[in-house]
PDB file of N, CA and C in Angstrom:
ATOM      1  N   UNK A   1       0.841  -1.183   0.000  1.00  0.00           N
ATOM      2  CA  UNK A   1       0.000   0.000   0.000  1.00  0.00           C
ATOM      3  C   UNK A   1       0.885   1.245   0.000  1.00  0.00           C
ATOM      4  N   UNK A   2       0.513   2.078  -0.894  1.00  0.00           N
ATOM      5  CA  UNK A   2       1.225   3.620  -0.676  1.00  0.00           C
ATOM      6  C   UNK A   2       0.365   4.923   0.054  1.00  0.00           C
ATOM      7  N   UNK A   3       1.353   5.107   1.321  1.00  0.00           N
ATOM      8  CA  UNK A   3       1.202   6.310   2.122  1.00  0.00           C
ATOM      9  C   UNK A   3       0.626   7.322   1.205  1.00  0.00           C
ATOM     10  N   UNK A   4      -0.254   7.838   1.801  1.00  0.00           N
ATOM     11  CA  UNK A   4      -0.545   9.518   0.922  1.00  0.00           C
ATOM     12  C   UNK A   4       0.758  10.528   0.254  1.00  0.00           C
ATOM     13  N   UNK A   5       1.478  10.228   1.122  1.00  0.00           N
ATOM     14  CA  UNK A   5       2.904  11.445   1.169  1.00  0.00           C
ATOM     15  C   UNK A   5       3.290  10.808  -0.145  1.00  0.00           C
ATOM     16  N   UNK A   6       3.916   9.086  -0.406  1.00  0.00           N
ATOM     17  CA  UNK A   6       4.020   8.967  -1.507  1.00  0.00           C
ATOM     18  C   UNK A   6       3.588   8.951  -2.525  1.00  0.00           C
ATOM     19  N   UNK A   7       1.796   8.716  -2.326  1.00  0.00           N
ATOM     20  CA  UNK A   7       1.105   9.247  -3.595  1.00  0.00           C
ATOM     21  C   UNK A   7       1.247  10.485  -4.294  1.00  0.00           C
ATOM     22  N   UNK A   8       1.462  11.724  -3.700  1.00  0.00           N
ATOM     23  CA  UNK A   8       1.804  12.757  -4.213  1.00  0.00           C
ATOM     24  C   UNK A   8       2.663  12.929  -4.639  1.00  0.00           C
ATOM     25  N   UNK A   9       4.336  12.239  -4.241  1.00  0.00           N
ATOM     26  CA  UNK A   9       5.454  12.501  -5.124  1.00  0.00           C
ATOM     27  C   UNK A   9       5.171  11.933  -6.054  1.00  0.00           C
ATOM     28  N   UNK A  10       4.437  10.215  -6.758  1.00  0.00           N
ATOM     29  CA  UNK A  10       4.388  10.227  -7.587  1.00  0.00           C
ATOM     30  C   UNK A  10       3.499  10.811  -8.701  1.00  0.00           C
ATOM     31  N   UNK A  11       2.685  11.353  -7.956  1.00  0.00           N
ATOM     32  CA  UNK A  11       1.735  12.402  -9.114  1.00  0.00           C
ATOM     33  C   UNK A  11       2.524  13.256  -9.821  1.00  0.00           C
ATOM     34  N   UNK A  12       3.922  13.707  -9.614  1.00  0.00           N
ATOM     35  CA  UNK A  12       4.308  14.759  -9.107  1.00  0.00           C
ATOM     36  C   UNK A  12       5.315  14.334 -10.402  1.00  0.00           C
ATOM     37  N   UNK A  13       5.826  15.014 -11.792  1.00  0.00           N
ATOM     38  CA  UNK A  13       6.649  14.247 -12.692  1.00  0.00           C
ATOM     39  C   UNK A  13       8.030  15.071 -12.048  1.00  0.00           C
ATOM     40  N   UNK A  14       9.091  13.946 -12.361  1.00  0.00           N
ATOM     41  CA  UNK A  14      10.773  14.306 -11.724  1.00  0.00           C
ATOM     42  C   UNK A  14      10.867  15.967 -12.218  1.00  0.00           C
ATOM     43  N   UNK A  15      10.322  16.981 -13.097  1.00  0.00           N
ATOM     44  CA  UNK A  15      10.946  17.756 -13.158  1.00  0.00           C
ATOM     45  C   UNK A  15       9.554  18.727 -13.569  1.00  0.00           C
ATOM     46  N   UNK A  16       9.502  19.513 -12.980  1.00  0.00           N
ATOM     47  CA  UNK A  16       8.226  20.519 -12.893  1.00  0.00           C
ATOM     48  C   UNK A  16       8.979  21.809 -13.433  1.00  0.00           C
ATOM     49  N   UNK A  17       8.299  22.549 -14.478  1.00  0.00           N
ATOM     50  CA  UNK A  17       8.930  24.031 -14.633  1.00  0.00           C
ATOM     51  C   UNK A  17       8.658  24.803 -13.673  1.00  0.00           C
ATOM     52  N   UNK A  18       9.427  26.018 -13.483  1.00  0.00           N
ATOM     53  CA  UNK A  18       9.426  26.991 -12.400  1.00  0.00           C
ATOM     54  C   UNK A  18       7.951  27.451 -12.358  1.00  0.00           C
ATOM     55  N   UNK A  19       7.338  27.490 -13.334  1.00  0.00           N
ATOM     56  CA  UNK A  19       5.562  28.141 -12.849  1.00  0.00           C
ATOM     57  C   UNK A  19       5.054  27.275 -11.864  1.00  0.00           C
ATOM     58  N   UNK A  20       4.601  25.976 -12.518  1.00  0.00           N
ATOM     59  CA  UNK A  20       4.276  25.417 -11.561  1.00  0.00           C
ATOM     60  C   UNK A  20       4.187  25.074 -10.511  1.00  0.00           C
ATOM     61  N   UNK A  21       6.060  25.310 -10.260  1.00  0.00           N
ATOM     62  CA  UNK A  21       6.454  24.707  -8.607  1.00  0.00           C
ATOM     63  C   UNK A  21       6.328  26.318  -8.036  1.00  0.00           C
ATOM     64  N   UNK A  22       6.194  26.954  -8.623  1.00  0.00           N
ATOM     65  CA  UNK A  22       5.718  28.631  -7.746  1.00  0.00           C
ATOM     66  C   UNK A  22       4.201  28.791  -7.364  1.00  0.00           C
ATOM     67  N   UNK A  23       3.280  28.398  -8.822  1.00  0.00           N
ATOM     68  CA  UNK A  23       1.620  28.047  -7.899  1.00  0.00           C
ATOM     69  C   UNK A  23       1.526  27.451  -7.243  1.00  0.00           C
ATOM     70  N   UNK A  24       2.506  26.175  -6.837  1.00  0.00           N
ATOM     71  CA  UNK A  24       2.354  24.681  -6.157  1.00  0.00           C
ATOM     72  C   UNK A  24       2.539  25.361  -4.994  1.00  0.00           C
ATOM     73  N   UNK A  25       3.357  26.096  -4.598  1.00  0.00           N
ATOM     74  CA  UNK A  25       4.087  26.822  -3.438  1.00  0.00           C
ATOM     75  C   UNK A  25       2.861  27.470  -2.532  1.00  0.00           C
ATOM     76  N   UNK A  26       2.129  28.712  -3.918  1.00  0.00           N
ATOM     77  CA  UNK A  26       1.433  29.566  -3.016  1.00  0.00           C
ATOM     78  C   UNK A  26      -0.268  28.712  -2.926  1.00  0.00           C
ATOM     79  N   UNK A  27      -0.519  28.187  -3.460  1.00  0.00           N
ATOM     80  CA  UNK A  27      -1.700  27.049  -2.883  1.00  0.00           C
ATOM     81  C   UNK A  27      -1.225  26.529  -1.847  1.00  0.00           C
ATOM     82  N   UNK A  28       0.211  25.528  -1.679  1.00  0.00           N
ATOM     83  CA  UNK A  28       0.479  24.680  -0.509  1.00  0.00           C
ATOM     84  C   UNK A  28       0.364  25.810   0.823  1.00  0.00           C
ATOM     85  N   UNK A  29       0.791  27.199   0.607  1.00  0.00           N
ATOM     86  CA  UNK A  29       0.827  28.150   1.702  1.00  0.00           C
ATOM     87  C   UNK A  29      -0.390  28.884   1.997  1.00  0.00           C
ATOM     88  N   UNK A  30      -1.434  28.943   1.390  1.00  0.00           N
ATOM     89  CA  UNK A  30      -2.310  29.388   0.960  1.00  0.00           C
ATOM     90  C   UNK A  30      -2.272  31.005   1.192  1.00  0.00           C
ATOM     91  N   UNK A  31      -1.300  31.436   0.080  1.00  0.00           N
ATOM     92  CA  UNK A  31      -0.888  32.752  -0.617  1.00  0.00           C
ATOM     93  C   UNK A  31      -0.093  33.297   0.861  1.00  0.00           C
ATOM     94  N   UNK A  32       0.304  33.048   2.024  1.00  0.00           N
ATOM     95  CA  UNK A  32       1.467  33.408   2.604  1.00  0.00           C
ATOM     96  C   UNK A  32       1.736  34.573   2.161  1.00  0.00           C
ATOM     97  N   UNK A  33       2.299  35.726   2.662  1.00  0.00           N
ATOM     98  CA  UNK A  33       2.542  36.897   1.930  1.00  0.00           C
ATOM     99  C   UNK A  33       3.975  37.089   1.987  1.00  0.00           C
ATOM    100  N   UNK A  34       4.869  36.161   2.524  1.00  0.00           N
ATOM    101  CA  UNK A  34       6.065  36.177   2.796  1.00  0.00           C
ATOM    102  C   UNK A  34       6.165  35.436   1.902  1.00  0.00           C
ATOM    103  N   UNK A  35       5.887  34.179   1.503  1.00  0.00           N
ATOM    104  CA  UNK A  35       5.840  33.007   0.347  1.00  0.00           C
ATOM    105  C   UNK A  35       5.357  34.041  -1.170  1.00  0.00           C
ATOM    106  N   UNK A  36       4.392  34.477  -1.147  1.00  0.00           N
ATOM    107  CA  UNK A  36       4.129  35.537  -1.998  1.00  0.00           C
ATOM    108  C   UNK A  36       4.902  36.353  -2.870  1.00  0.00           C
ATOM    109  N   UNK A  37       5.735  37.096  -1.333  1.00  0.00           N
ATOM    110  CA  UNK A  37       6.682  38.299  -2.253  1.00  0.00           C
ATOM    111  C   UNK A  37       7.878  38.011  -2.455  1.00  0.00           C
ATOM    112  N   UNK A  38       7.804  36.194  -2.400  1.00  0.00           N
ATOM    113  CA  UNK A  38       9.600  35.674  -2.977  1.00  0.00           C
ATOM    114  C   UNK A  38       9.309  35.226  -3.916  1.00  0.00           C
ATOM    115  N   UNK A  39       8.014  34.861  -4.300  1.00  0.00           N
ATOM    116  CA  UNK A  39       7.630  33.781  -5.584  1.00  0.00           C
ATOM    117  C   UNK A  39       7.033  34.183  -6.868  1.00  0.00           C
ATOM    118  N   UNK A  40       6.487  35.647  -6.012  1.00  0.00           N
ATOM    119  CA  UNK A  40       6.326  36.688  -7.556  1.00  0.00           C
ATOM    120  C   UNK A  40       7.163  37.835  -7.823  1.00  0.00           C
ATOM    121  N   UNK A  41       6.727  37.942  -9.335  1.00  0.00           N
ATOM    122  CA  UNK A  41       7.545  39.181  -9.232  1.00  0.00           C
ATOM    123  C   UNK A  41       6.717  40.633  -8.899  1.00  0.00           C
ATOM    124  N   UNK A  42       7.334  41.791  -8.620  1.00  0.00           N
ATOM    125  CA  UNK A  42       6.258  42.646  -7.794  1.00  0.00           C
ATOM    126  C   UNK A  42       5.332  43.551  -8.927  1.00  0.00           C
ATOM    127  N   UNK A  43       5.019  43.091 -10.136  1.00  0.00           N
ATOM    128  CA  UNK A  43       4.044  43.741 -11.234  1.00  0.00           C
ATOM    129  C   UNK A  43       3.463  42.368 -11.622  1.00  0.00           C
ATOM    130  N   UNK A  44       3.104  41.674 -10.504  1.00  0.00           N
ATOM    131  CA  UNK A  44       2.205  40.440 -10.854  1.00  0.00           C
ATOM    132  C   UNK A  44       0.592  41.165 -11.013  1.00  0.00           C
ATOM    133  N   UNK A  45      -0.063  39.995 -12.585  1.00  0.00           N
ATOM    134  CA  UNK A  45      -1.183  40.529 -12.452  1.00  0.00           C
ATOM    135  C   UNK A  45      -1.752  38.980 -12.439  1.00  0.00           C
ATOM    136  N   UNK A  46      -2.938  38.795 -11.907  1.00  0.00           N
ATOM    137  CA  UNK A  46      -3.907  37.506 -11.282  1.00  0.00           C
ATOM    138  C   UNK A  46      -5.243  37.919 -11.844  1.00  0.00           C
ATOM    139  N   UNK A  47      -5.546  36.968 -12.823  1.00  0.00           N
ATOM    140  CA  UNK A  47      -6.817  37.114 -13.167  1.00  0.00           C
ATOM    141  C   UNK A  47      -7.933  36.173 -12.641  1.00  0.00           C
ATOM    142  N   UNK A  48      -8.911  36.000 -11.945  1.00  0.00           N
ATOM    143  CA  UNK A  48      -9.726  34.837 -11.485  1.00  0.00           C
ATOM    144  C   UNK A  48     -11.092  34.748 -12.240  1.00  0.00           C
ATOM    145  N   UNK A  49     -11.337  34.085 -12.885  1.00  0.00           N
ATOM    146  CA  UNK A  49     -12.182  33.959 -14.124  1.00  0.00           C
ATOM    147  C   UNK A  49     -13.727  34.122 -12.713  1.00  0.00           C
ATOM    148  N   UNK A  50     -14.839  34.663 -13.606  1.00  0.00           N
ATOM    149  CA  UNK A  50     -16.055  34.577 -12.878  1.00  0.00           C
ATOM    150  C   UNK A  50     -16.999  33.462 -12.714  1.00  0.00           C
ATOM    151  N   UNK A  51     -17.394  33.369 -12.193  1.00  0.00           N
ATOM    152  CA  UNK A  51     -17.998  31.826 -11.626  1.00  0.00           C
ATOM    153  C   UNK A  51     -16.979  31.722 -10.355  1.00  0.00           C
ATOM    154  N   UNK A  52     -16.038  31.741 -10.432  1.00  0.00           N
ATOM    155  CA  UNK A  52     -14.958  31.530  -9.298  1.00  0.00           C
ATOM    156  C   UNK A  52     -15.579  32.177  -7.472  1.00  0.00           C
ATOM    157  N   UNK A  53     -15.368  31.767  -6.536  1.00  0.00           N
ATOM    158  CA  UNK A  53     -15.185  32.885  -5.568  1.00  0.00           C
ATOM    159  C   UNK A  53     -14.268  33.690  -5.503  1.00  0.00           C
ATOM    160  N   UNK A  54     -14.154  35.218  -4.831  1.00  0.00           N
ATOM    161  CA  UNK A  54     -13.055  35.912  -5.538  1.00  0.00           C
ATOM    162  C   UNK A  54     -12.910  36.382  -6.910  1.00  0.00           C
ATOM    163  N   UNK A  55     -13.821  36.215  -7.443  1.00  0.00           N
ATOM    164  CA  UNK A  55     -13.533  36.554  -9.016  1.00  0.00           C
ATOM    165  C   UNK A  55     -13.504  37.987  -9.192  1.00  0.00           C
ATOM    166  N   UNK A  56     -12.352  38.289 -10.368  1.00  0.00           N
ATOM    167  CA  UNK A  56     -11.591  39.877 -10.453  1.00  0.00           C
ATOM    168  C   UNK A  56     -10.382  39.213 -10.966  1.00  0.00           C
ATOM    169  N   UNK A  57     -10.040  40.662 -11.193  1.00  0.00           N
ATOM    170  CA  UNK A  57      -8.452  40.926 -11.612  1.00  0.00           C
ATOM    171  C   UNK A  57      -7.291  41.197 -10.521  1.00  0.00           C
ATOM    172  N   UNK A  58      -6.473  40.969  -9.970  1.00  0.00           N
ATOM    173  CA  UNK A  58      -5.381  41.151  -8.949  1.00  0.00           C
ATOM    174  C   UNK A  58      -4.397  41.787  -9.279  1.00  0.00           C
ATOM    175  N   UNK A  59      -3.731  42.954  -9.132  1.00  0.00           N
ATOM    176  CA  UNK A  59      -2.604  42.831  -9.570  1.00  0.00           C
ATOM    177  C   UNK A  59      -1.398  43.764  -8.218  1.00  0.00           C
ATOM    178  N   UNK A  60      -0.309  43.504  -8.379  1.00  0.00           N
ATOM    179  CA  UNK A  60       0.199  43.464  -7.580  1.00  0.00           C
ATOM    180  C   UNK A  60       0.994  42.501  -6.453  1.00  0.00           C
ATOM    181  N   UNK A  61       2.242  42.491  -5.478  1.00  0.00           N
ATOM    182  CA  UNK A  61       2.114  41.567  -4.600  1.00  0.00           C
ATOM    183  C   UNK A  61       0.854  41.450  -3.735  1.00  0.00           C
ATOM    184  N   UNK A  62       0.286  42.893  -3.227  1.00  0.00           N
ATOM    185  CA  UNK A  62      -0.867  42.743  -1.828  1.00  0.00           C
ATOM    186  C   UNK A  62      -1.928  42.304  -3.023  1.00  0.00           C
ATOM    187  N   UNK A  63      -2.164  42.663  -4.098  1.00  0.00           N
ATOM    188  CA  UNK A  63      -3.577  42.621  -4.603  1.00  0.00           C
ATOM    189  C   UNK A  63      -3.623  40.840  -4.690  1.00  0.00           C
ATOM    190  N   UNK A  64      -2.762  40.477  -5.278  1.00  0.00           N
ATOM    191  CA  UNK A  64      -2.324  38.661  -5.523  1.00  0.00           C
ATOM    192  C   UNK A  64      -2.556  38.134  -3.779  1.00  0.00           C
ATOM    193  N   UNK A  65      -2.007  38.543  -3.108  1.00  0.00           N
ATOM    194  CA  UNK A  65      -1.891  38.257  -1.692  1.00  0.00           C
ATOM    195  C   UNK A  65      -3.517  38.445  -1.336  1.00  0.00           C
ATOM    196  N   UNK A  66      -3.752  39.303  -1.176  1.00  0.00           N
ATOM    197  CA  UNK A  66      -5.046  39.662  -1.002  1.00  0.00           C
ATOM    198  C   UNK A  66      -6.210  38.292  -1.536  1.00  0.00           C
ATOM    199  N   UNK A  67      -5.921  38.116  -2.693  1.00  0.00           N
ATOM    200  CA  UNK A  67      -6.909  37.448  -3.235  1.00  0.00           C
ATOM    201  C   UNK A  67      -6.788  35.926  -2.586  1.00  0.00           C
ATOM    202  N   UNK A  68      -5.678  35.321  -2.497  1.00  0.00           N
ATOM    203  CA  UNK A  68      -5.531  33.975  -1.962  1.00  0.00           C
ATOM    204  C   UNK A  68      -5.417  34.095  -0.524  1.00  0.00           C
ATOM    205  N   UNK A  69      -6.039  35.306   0.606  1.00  0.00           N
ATOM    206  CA  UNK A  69      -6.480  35.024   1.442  1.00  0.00           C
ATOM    207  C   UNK A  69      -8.348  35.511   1.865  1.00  0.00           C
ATOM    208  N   UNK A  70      -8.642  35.599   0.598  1.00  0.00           N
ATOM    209  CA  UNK A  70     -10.037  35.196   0.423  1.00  0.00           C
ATOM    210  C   UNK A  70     -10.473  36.829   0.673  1.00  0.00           C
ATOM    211  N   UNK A  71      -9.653  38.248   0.518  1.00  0.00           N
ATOM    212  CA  UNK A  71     -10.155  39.535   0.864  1.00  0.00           C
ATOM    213  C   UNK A  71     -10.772  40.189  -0.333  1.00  0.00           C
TER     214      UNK A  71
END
């Protein structure tokens, strides 16, 4: 049987591009604002399609930050 922990590394392919492992980051932190302002750059813009909760445009570190703590 495989542990949860290892189910996820193998979901997980040996080599992820830098986007990914930067959304992977601020979901796993859930947008952290310290995790945030190392993982973007500071003219980030975040679009959240409608239907979504949160739905809008983000832009910024606080506006990005903002949004992935549900403000």
């Amino acid at each position: 049987m495989i542990s949860g922990s290892d189910n996820k590394s193998m979901m997980r392919p040996q080599t992820e591009s830098k986007n990914v492992v930067a959304v992977r980051q601020l979901y796993e932190t859930r947008g952290n604002p310290d995790i945030v302002n190392t993982v973007l750059a500071p003219d980030v813009r975040s679009e959240v399609v409608e239907g979504f909760p949160y739905s809008g445009i983000y832009q910024g570190l606080k506006g990005v930050s903002d949004c992935f703590r549900g403000q």
